[in-house]
Every structure is written in structure tokens, then in C-alpha cells.
PDB file of N, CA and C in Angstrom:
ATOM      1  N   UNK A   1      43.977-118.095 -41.273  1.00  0.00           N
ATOM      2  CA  UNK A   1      44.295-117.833 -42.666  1.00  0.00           C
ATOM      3  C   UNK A   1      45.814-117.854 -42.827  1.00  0.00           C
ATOM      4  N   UNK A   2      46.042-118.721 -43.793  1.00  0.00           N
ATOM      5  CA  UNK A   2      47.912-118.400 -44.016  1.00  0.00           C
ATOM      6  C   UNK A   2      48.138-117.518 -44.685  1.00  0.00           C
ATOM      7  N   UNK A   3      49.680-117.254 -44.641  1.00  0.00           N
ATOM      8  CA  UNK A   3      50.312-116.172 -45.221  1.00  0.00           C
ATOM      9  C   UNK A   3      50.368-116.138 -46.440  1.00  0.00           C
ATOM     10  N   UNK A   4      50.357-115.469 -46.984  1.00  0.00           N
ATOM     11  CA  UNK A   4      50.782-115.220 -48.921  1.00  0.00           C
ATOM     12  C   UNK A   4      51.878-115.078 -48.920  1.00  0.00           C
ATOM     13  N   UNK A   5      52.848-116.224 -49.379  1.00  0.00           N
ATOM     14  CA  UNK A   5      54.322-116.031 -49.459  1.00  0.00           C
ATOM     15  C   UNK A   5      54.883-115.504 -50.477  1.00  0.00           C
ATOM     16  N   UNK A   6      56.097-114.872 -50.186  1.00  0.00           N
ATOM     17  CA  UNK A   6      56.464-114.524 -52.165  1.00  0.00           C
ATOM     18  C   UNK A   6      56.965-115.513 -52.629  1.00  0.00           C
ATOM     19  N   UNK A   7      57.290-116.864 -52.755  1.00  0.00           N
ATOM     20  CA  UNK A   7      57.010-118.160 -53.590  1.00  0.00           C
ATOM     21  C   UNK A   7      55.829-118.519 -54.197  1.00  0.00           C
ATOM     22  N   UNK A   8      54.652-118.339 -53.443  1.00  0.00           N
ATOM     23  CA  UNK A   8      53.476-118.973 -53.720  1.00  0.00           C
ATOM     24  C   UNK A   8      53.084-117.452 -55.124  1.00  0.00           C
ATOM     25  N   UNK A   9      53.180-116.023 -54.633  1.00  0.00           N
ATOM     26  CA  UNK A   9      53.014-115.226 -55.569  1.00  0.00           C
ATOM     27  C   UNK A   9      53.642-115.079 -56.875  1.00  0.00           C
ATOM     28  N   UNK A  10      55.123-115.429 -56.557  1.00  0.00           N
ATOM     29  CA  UNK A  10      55.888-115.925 -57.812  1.00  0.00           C
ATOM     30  C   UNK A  10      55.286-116.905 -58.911  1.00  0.00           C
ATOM     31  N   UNK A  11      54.950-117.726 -58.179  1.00  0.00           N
ATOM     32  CA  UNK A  11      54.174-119.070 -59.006  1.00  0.00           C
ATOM     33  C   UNK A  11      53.175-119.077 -59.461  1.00  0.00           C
ATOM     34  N   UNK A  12      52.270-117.723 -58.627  1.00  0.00           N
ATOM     35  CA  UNK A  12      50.781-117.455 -59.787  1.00  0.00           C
ATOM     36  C   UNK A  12      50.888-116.569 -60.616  1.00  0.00           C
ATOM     37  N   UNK A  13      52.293-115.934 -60.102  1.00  0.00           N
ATOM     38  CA  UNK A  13      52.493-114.365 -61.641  1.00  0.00           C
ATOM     39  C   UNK A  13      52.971-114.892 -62.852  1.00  0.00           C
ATOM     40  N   UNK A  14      53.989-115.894 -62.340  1.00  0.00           N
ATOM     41  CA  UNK A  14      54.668-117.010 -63.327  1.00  0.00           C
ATOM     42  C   UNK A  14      53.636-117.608 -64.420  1.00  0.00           C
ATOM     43  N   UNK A  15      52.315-117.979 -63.661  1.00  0.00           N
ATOM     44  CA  UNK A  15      51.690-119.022 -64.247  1.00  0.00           C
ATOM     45  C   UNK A  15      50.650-118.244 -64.967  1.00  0.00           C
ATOM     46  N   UNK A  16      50.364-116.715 -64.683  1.00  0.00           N
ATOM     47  CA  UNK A  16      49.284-115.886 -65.414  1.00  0.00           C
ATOM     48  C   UNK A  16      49.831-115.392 -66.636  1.00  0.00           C
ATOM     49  N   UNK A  17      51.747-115.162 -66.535  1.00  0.00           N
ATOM     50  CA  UNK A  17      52.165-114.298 -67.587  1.00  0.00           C
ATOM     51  C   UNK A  17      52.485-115.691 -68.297  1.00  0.00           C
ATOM     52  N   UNK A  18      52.584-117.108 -68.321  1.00  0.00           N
ATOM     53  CA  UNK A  18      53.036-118.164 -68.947  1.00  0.00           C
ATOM     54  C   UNK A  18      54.762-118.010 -68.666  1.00  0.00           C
ATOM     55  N   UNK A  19      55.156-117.503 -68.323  1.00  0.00           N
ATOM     56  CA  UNK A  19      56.454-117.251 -67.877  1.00  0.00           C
ATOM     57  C   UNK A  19      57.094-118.349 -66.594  1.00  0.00           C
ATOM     58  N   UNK A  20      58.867-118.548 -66.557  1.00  0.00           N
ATOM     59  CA  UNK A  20      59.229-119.534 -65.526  1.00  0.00           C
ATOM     60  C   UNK A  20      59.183-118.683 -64.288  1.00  0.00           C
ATOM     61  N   UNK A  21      59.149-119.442 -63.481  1.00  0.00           N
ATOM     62  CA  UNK A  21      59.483-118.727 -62.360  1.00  0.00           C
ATOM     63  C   UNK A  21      61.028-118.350 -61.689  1.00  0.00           C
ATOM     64  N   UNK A  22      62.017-118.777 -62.452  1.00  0.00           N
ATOM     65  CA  UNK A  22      63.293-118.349 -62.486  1.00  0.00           C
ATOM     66  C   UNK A  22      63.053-116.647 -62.933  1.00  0.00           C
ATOM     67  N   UNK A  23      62.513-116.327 -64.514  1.00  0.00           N
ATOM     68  CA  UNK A  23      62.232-115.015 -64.384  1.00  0.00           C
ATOM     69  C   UNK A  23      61.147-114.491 -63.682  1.00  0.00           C
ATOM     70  N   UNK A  24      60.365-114.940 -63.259  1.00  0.00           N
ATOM     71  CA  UNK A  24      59.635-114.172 -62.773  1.00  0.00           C
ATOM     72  C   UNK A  24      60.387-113.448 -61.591  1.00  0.00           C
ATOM     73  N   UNK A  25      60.897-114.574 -60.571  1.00  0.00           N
ATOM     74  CA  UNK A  25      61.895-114.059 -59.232  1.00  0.00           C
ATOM     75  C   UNK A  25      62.886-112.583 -59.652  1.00  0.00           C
ATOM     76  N   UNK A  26      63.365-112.650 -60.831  1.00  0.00           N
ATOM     77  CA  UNK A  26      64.215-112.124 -61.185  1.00  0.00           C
ATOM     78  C   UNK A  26      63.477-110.281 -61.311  1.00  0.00           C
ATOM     79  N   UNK A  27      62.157-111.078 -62.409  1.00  0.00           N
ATOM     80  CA  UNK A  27      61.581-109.470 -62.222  1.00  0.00           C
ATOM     81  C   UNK A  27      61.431-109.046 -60.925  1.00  0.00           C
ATOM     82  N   UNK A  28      60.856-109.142 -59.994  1.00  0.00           N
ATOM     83  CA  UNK A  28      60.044-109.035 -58.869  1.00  0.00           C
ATOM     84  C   UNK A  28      60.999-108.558 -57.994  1.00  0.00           C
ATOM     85  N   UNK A  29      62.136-109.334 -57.918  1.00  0.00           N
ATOM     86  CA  UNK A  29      63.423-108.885 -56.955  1.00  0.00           C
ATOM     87  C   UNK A  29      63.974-107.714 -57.717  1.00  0.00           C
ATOM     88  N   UNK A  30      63.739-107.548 -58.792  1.00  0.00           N
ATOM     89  CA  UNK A  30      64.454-105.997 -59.311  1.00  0.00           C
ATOM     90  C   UNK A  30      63.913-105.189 -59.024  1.00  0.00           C
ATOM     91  N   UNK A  31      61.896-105.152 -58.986  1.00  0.00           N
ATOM     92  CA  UNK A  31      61.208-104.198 -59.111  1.00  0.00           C
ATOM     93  C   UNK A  31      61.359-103.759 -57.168  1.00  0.00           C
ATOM     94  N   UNK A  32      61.452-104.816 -56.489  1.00  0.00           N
ATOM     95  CA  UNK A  32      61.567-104.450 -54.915  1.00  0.00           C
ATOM     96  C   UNK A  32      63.007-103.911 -54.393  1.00  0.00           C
ATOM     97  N   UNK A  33      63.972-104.389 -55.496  1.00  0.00           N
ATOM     98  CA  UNK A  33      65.138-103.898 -55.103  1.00  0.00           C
ATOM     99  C   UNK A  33      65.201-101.962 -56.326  1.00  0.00           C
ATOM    100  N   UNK A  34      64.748-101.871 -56.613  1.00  0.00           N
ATOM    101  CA  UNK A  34      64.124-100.618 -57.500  1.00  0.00           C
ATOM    102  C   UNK A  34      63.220 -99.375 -55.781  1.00  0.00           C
ATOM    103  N   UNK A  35      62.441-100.089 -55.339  1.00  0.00           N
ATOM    104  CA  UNK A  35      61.586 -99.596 -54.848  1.00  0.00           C
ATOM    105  C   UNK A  35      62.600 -99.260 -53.286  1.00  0.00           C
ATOM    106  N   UNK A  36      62.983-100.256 -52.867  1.00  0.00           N
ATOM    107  CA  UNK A  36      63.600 -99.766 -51.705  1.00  0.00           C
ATOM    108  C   UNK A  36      65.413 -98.762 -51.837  1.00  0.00           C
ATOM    109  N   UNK A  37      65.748 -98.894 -53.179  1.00  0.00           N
ATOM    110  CA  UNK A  37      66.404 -98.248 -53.513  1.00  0.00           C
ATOM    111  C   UNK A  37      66.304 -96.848 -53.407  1.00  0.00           C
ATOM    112  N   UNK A  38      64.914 -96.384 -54.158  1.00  0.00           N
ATOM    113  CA  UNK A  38      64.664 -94.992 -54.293  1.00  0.00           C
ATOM    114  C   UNK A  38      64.115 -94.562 -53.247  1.00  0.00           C
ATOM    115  N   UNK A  39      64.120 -95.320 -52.095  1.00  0.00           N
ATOM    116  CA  UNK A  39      63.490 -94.674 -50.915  1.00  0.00           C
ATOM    117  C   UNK A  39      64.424 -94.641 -49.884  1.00  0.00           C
ATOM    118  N   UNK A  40      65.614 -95.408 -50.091  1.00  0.00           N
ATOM    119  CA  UNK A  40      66.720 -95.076 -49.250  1.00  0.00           C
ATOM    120  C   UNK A  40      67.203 -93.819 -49.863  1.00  0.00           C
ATOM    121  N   UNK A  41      67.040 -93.389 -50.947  1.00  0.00           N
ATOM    122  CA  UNK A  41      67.862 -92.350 -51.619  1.00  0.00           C
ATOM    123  C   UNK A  41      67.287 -91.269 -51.095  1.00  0.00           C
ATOM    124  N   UNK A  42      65.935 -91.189 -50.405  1.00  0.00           N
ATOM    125  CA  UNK A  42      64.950 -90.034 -49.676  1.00  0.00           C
ATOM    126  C   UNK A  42      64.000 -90.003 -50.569  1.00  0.00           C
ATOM    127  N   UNK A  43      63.228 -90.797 -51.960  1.00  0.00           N
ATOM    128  CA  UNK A  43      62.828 -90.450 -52.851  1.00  0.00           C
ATOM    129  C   UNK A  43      61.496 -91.562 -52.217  1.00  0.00           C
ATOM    130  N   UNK A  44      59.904 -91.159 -52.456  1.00  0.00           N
ATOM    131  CA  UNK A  44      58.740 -91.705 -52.162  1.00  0.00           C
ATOM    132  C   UNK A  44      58.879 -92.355 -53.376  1.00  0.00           C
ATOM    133  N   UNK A  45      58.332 -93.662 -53.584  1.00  0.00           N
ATOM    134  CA  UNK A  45      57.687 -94.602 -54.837  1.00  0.00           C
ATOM    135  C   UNK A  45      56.465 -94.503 -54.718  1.00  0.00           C
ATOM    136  N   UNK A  46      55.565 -94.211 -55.319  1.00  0.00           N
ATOM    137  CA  UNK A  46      53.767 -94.314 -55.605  1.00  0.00           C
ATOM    138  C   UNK A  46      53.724 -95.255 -56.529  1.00  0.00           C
ATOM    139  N   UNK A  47      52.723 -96.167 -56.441  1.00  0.00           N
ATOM    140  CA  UNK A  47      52.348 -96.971 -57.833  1.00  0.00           C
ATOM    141  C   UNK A  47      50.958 -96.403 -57.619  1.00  0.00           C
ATOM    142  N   UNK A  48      50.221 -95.937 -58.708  1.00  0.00           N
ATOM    143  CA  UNK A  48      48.852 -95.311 -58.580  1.00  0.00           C
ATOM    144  C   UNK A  48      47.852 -96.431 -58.789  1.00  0.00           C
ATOM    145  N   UNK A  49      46.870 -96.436 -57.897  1.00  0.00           N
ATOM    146  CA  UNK A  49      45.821 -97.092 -57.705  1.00  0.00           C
ATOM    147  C   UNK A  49      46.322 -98.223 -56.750  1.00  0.00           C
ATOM    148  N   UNK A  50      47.858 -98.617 -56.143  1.00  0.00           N
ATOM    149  CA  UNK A  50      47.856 -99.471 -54.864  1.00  0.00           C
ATOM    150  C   UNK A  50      48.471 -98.869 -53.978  1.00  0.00           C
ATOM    151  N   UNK A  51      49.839 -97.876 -54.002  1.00  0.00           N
ATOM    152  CA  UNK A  51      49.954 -97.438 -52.482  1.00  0.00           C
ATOM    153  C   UNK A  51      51.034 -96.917 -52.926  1.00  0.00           C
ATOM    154  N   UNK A  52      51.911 -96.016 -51.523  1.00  0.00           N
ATOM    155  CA  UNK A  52      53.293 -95.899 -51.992  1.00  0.00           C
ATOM    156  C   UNK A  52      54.128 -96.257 -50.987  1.00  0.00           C
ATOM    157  N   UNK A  53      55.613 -95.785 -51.211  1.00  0.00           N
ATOM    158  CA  UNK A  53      56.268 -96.136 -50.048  1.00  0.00           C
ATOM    159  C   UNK A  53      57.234 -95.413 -49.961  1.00  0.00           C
ATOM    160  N   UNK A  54      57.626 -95.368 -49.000  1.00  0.00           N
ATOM    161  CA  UNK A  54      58.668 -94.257 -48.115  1.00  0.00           C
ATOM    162  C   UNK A  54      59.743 -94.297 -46.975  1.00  0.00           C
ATOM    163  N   UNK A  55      60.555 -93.924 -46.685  1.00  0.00           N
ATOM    164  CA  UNK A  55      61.377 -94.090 -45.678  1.00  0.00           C
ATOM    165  C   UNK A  55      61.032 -93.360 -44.711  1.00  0.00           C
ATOM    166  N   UNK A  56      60.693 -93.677 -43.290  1.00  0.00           N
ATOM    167  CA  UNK A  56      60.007 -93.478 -42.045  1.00  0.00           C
ATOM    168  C   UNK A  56      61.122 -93.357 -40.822  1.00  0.00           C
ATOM    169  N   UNK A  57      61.469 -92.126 -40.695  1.00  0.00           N
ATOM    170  CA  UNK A  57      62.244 -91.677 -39.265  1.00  0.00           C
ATOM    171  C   UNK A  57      61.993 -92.051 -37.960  1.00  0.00           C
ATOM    172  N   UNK A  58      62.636 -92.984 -37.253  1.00  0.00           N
ATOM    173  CA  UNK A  58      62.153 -93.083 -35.678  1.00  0.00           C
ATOM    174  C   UNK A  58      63.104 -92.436 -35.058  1.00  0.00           C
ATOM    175  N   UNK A  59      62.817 -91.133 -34.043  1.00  0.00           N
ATOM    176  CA  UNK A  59      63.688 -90.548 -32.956  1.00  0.00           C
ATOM    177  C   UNK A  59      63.950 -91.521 -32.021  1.00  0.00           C
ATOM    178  N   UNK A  60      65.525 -91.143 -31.959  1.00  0.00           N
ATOM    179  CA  UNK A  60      65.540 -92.100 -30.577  1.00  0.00           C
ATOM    180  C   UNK A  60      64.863 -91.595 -29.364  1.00  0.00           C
ATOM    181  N   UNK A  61      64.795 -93.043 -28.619  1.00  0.00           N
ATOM    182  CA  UNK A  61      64.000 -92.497 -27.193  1.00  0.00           C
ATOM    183  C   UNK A  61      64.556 -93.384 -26.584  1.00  0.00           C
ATOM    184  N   UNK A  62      64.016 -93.407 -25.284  1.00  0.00           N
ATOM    185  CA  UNK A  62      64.122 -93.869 -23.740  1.00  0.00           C
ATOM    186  C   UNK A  62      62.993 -95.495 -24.252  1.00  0.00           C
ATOM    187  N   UNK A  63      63.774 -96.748 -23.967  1.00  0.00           N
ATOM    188  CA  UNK A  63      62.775 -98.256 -24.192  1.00  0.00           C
ATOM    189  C   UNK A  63      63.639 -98.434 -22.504  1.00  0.00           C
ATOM    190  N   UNK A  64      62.829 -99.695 -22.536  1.00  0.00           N
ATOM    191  CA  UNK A  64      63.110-100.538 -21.034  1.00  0.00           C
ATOM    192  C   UNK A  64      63.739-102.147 -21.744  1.00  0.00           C
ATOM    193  N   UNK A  65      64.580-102.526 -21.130  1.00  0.00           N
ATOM    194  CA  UNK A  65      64.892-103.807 -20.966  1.00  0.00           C
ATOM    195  C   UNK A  65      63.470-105.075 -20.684  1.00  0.00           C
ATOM    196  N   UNK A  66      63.009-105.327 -21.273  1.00  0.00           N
ATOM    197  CA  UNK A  66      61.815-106.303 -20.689  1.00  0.00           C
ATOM    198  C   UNK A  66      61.919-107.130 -19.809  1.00  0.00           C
ATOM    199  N   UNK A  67      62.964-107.867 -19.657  1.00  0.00           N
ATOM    200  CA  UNK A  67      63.704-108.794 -18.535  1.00  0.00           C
ATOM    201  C   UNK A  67      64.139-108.181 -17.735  1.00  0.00           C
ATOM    202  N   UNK A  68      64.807-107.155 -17.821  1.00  0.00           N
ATOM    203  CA  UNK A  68      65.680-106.801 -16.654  1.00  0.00           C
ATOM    204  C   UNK A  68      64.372-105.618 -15.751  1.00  0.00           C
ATOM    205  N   UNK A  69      64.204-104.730 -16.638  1.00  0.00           N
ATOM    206  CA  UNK A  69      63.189-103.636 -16.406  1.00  0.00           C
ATOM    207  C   UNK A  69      64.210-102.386 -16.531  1.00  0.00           C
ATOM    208  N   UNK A  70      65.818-102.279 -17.102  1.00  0.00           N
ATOM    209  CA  UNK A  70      66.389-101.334 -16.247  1.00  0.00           C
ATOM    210  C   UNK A  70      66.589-100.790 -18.192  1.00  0.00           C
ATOM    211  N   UNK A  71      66.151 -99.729 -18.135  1.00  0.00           N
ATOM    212  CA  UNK A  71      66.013 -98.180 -18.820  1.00  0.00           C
ATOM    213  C   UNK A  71      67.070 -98.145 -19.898  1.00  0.00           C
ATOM    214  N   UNK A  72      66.811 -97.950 -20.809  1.00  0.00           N
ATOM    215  CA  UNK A  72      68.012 -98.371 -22.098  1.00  0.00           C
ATOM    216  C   UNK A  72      67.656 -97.088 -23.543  1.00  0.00           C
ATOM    217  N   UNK A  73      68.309 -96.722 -23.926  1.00  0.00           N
ATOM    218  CA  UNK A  73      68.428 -95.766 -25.124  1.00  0.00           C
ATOM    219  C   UNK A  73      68.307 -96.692 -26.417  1.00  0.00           C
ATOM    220  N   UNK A  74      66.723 -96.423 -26.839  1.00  0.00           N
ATOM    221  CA  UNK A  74      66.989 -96.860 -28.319  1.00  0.00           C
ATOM    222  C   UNK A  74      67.634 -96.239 -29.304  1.00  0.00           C
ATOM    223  N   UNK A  75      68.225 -96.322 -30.251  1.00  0.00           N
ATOM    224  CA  UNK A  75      69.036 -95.748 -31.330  1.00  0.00           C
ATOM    225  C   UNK A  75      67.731 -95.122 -32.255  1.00  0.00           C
ATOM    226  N   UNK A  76      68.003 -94.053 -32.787  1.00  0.00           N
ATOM    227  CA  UNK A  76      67.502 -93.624 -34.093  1.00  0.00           C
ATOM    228  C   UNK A  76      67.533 -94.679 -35.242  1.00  0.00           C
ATOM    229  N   UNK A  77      66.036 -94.566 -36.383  1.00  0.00           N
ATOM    230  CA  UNK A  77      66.017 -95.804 -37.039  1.00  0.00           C
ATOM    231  C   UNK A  77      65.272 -95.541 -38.131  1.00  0.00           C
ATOM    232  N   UNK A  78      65.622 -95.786 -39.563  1.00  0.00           N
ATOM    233  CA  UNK A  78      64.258 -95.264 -40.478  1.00  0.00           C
ATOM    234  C   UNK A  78      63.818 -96.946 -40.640  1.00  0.00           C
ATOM    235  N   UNK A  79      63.275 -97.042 -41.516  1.00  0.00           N
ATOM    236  CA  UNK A  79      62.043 -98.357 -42.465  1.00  0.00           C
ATOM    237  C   UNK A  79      61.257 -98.078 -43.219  1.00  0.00           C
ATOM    238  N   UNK A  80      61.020 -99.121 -43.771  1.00  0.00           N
ATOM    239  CA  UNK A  80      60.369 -98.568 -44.797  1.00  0.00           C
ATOM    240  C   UNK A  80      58.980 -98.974 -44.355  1.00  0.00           C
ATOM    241  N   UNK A  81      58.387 -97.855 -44.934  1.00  0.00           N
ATOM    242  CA  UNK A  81      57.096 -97.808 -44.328  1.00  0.00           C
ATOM    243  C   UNK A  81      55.539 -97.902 -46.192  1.00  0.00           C
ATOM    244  N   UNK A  82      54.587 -98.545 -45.623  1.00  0.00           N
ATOM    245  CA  UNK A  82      53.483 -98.801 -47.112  1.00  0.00           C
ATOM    246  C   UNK A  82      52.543 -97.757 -46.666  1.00  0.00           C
ATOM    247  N   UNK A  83      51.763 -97.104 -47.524  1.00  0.00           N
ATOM    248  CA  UNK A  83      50.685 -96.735 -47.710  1.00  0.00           C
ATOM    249  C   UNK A  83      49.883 -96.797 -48.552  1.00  0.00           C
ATOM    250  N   UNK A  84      48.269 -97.406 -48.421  1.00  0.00           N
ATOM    251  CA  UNK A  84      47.645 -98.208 -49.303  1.00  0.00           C
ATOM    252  C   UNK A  84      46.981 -96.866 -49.787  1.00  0.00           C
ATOM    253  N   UNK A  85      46.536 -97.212 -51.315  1.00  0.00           N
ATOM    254  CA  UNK A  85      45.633 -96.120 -51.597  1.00  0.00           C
ATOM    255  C   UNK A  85      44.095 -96.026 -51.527  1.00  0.00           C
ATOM    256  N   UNK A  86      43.764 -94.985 -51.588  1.00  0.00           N
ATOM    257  CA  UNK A  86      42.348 -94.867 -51.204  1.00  0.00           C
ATOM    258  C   UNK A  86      41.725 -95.963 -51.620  1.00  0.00           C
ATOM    259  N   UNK A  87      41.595 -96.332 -53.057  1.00  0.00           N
ATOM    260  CA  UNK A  87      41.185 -97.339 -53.737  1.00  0.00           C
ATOM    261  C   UNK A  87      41.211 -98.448 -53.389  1.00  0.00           C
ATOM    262  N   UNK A  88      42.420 -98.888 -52.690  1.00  0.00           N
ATOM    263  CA  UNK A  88      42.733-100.243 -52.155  1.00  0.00           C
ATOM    264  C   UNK A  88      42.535-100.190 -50.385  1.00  0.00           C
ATOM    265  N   UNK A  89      42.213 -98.853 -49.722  1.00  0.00           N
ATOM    266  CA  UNK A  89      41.596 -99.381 -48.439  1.00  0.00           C
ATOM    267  C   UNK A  89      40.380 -99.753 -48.210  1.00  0.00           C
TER     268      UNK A  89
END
């Protein structure tokens, strides 16, 4: 199965709202640049009835070199992390 690209999604949101896909990109990149905004700020986004999202803490720890095998300190790290909603699992 291929991927669902965000071009190919652009072009069917484009083509449902009758809208170009110049704006459409435009919405879409605001609403994701909106979303990862408020979650760098420490703030959760919910959209109700698909999921929310959040910024996700990794402690650093102890990783290995895969090639070498020799013992290396990962850095502390957040991301953003999805959670689907009930509805949509």
C-alpha cells in the first residue's frame, strides 16, 4: 500500500472545497504550523473526535554505537507525539 502524501491530500482537500491548491497548502501549513506551535509552548492540541497532540520527553540514556558496539550517551529529546481518539481507533 503507498503512502498518503501531503501533496496528494492537498489535491483532494483542494478539489472537495473547489479551492487551488496554492491555498489550500497555505491553510494546512498554518493549521500544522498552529499545532506544533502550541505544543512546543507545553500546551496539548485535541481536535475532538480525531486525536491530540503533545510534546513527549525522552530521558537521556545509555544507546550503543551499532557499528562500533562501544557505549555512547544519548542526549535528552522531546517530539511530538499523536494520539488517536477513541472514535478513530
Amino acid at each position: 500500500m503507498a503512502a498518503y502524501t501531503k501533496t496528494a491530500l492537498i489535491k483532494d482537500v483542494a478539489e472537495q472545497l473547489g479551492t487551488t491548491t496554492a491555498t489550500t497548502t497555505r491553510v494546512l501549513d498554518a493549521i500544522l504550523a498552529q499545532i506544533i506551535g502550541k505544543t512546543q509552548d507545553g500546551e496539548n492540541v485535541t481536535l475532538k473526535g480525531f486525536g491530540s497532540f503533545r510534546m513527549r520527553e525522552s530521558a537521556a540514556r545509555q544507546g550503543r554505537n551499532p557499528h562500533t558496539g562501544e557505549t555512547m550517551e544519548i542526549p535528552a529529546s522531546r517530539r511530538l507525539a499523536f494520539k488517536a481518539s477513541k472514535a478513530r481507533s
